[in-house]
Protein backbone atom coordinates (compact mmCIF):
# COMPACT_ATOMS: atom_id res chain seq x y z
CA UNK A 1 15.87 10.61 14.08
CA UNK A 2 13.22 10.95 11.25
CA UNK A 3 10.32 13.02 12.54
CA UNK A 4 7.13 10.72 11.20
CA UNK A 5 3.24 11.83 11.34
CA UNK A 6 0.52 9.09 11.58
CA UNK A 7 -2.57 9.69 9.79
CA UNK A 8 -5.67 7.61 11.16
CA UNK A 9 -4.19 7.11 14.25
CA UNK A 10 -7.48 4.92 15.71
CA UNK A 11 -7.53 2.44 13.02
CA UNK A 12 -5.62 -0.70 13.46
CA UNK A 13 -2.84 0.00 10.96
CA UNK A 14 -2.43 3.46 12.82
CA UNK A 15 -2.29 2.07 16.13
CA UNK A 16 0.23 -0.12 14.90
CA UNK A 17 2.54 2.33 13.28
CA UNK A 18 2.41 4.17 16.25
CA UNK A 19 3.93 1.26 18.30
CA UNK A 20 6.43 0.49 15.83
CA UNK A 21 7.45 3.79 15.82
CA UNK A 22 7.66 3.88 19.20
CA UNK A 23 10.25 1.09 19.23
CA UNK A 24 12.14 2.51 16.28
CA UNK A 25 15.53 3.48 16.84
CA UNK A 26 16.07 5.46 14.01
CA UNK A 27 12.75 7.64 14.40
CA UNK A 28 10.28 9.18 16.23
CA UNK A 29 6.59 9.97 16.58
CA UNK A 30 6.22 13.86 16.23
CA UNK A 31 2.32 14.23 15.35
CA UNK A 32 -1.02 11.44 14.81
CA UNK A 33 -3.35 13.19 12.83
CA UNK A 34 -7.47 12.52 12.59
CA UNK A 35 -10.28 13.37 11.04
CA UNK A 36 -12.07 16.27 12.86
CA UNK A 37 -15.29 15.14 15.01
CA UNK A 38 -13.43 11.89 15.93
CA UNK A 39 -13.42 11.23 19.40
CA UNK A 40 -9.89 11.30 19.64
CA UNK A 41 -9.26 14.76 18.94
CA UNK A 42 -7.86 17.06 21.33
CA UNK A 43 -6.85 14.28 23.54
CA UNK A 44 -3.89 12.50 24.84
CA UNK A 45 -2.39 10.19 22.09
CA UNK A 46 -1.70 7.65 25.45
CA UNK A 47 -4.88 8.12 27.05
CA UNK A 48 -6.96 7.39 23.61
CA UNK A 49 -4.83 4.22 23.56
CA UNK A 50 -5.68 2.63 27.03
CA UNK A 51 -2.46 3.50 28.61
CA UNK A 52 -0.51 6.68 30.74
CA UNK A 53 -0.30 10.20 29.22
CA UNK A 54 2.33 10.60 27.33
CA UNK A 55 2.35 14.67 26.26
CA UNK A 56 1.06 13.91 22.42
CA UNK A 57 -2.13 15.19 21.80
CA UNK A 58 -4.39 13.78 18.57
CA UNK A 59 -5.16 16.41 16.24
CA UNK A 60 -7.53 17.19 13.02
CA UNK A 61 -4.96 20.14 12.21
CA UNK A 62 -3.15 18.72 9.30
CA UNK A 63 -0.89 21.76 8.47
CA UNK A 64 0.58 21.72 12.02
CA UNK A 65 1.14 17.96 11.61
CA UNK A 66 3.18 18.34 8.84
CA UNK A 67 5.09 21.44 10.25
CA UNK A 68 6.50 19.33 13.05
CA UNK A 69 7.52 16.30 10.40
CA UNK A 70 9.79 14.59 7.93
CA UNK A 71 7.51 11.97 6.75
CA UNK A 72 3.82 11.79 6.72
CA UNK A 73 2.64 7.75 6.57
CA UNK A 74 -0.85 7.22 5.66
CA UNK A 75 -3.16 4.32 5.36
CA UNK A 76 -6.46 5.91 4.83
CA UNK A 77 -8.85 6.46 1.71
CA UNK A 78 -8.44 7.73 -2.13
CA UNK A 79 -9.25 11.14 -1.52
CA UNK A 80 -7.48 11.52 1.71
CA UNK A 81 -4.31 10.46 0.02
CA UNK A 82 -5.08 12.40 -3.24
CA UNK A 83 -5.39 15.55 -1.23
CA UNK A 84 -2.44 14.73 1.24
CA UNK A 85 -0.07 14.24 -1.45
CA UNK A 86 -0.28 18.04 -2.50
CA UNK A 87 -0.35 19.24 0.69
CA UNK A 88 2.98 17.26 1.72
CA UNK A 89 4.60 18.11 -1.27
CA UNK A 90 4.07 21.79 -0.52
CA UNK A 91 5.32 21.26 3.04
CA UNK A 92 8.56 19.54 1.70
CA UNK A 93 7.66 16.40 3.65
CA UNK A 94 7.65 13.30 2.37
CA UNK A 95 4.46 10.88 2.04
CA UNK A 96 4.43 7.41 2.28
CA UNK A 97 1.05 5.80 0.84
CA UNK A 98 -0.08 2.13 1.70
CA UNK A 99 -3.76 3.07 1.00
CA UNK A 100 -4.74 1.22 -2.07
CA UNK A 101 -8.56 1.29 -4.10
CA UNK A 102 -7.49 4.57 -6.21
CA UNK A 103 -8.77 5.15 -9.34
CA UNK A 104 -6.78 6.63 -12.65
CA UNK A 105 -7.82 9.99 -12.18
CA UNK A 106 -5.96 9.62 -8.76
CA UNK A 107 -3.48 7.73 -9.39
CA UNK A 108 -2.97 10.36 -12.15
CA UNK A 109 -2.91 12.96 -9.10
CA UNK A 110 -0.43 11.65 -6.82
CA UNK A 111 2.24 11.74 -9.61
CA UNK A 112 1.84 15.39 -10.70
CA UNK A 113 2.22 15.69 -6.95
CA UNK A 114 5.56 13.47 -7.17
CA UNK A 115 7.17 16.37 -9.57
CA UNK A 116 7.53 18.73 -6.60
CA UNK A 117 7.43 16.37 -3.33
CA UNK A 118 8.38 13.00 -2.26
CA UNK A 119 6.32 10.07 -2.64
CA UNK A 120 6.45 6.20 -1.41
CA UNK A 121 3.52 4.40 -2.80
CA UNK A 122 2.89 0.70 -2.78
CA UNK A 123 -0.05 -1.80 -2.38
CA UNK A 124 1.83 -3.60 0.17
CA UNK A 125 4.84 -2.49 2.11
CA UNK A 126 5.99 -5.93 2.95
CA UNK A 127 9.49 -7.41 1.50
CA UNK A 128 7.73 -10.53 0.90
CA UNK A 129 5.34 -9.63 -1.49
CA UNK A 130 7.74 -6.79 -3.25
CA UNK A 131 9.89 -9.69 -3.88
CA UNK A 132 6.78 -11.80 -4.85
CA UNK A 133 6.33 -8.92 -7.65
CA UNK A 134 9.60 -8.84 -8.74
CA UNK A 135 9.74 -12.86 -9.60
CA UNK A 136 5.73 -12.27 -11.29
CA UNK A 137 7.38 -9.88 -13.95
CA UNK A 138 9.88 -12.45 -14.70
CA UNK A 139 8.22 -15.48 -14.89
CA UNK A 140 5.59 -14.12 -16.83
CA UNK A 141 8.36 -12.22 -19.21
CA UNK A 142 9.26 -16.32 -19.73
CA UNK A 143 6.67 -17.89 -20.52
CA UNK A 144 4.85 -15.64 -22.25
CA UNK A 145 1.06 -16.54 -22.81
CA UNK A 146 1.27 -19.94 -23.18
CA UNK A 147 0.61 -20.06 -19.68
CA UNK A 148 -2.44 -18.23 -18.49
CA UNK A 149 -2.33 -16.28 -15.78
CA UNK A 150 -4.69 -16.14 -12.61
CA UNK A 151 -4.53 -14.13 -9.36
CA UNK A 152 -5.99 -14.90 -6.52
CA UNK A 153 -6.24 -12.95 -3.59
CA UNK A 154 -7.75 -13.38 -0.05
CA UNK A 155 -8.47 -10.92 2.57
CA UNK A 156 -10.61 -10.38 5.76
CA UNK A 157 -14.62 -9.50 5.39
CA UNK A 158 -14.17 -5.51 6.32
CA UNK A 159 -11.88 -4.77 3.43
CA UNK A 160 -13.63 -2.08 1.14
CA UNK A 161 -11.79 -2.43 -2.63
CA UNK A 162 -11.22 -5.58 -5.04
CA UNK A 163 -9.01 -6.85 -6.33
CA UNK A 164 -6.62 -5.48 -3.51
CA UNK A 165 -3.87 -2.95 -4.00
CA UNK A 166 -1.58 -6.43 -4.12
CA UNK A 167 -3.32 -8.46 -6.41
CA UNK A 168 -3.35 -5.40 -9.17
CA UNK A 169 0.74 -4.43 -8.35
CA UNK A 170 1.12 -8.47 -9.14
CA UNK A 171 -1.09 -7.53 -12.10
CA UNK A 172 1.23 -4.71 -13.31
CA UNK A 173 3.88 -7.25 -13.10
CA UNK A 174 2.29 -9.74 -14.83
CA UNK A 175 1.37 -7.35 -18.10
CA UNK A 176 5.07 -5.61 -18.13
CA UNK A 177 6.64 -8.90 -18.09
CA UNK A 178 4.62 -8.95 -21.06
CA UNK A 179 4.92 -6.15 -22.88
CA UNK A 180 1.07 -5.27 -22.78
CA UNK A 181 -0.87 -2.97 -20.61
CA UNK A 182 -2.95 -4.24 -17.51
CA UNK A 183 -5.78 -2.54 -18.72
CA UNK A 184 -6.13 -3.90 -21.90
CA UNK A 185 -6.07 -8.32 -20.52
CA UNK A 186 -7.43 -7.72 -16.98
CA UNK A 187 -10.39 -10.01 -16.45
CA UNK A 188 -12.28 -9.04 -13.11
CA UNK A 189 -15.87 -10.65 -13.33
CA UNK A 190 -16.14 -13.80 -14.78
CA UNK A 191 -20.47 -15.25 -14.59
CA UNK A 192 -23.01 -17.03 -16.66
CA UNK A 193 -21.81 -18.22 -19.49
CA UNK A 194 -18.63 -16.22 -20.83
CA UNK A 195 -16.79 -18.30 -23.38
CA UNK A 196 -13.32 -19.67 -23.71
CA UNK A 197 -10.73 -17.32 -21.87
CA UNK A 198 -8.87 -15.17 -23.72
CA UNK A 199 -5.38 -16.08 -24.73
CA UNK A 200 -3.10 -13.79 -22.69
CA UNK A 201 -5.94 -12.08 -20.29
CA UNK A 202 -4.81 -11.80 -16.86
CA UNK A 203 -7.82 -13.20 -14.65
CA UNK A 204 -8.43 -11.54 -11.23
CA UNK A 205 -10.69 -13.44 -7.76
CA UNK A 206 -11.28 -11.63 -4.55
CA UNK A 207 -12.18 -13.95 -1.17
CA UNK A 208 -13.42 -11.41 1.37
CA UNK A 209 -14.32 -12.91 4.71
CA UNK A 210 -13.57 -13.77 8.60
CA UNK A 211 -9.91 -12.46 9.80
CA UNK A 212 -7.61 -13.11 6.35
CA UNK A 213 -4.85 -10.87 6.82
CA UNK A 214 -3.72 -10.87 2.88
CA UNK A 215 -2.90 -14.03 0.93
CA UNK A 216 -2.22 -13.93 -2.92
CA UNK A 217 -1.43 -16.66 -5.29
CA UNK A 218 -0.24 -16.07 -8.49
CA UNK A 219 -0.85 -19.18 -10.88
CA UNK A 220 0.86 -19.50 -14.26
CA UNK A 221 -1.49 -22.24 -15.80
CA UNK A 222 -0.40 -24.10 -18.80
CA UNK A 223 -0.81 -27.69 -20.61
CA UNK A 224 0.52 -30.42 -18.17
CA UNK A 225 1.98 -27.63 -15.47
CA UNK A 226 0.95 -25.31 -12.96
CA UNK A 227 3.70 -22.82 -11.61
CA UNK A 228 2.38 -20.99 -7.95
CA UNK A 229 3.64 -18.29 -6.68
CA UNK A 230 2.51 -17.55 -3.32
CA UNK A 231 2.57 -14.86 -0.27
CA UNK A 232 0.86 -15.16 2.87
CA UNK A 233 0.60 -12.59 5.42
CA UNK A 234 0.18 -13.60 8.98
CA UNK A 235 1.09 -10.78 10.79
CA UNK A 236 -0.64 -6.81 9.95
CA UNK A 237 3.09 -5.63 11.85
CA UNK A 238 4.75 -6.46 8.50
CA UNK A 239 3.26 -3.36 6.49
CA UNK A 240 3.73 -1.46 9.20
CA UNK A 241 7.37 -2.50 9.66
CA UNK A 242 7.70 -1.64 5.43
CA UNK A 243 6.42 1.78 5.50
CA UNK A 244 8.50 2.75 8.25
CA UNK A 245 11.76 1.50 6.78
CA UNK A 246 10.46 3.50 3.22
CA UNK A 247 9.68 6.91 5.51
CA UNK A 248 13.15 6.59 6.69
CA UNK A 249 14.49 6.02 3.16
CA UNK A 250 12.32 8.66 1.88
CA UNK A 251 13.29 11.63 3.85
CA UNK A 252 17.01 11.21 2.07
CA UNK A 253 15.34 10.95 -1.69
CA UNK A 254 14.89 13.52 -4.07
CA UNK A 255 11.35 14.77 -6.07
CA UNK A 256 9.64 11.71 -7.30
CA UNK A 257 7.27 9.18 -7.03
CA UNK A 258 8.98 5.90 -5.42
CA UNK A 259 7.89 1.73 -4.84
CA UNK A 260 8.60 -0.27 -2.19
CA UNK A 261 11.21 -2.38 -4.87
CA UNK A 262 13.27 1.21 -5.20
CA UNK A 263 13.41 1.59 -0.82
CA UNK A 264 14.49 -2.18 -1.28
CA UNK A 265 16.88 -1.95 -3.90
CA UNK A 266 15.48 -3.96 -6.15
């Protein structure tokens, strides 16, 4: 049984890793971690839920979380997970990130962390949308930019970062199919009068509002065609059901930093 730590226990990806875990039969729950002053601190993991005791108690004590682990999963911010990935990697356990809105400088951070420890990171977990990524790089390696390419991405009003963790791995898919780097065709803001679109920019559009779980659309626009590629999410359970099959897969890997398309094979 893999020995997995939850990080933001309260929040509604926690809670739900918690009860997937739970049901696993391949591993357990051995520590849910918070931030210190949370109300949830220092009490029973069952109790803060609603339910019974159940003899795990919620802690801010990160180095005893990861003492009593294999895998650490953690959906929380950019510096959390920045910070987190060192720490793990010093532990020897493995980190599985599904928090998404980092910046270079971090992303830049959690693979110098990746040389010594053991890293899963993906802006989704779901098989779905991995494979969604997969068919993005090829399609887009085809038809090169005589079709422009737009993403489009919905998600509920509280999310924080745009464009999602999704719509920029479909990005990264997009530009390597390719050849070019995302950086270089991304178009993000698009207002007022802005001029023809570039041939071969890669447009990005963020809806933010009522109870969206996560829909993208990746359209490959040319003269007389439209090709759509399309995931929608209707169930949160899904990422938590990827990260846990990756924290199981991770514990057996080597050094490195690892995608969701490597724990899927593809």
């Amino acid at each position: 049984m893999v020995r997995i730590a939850v990080m933001g226990a309260s929040g509604r990806m926690g809670q739900m890793l918690v009860r997937l875990v739970d049901d696993s039969d391949l591993a357990t729950l051995s520590a849910v971690v918070e931030r210190a002053g949370h109300d949830w601190v220092g009490r029973d993991l069952g109790v803060a839920t609603g339910g019974s005791a159940r003899g795990l108690i919620v802690t801010d004590d990160l180095g005893e979380a990861l003492e009593q682990s294999d895998v650490v999963i953690d959906f929380t911010a950019p510096a959390v997970s920045v910070a987190l990935a060192h720490k793990a990697a010093a532990a020897g356990v493995a980190h599985v990130i599904g928090t998404t809105g980092f910046s270079a400088e971090d992303l830049s951070a959690i693979a110098q962390a990746g040389k010594t420890g053991r890293i899963v990171r993906a802006g989704n977990m779901s098989l779905g949308v991995n494979l969604l990524v997969k068919l993005t790089r090829q399609v887009a390696e085809a038809l090169g930019t005589d079709y422009d390419i737009e993403i489009v991405e919905a998600h509920h009003r509280h999310k924080v970062d745009a464009p999602s963790g999704t719509a920029l791995m479909l990005g990264e898919a997009a530009a390597d199919g390719r050849s070019v780097a995302l950086g270089d065709v991304a178009d993000r803001a698009r207002d007022g009068i802005t001029g023809a679109r570039a041939v071969g920019d890669i447009g990005f559009h963020a809806i933010r509002g009522g109870d969206y779980i996560g829909e993208h659309d990746v359209i490959f626009a040319g003269e007389g065609e439209r090709i759509v590629l399309r995931h929608v999410a209707s169930d949160r359970a899904l990422f938590a059901r990827g990260a846990i099959r990756a924290a199981i897969w991770a514990e057996g890997q080597g050094p490195g930093e690892y995608s969701m398309l490597d724990v899927l094979g593809l």
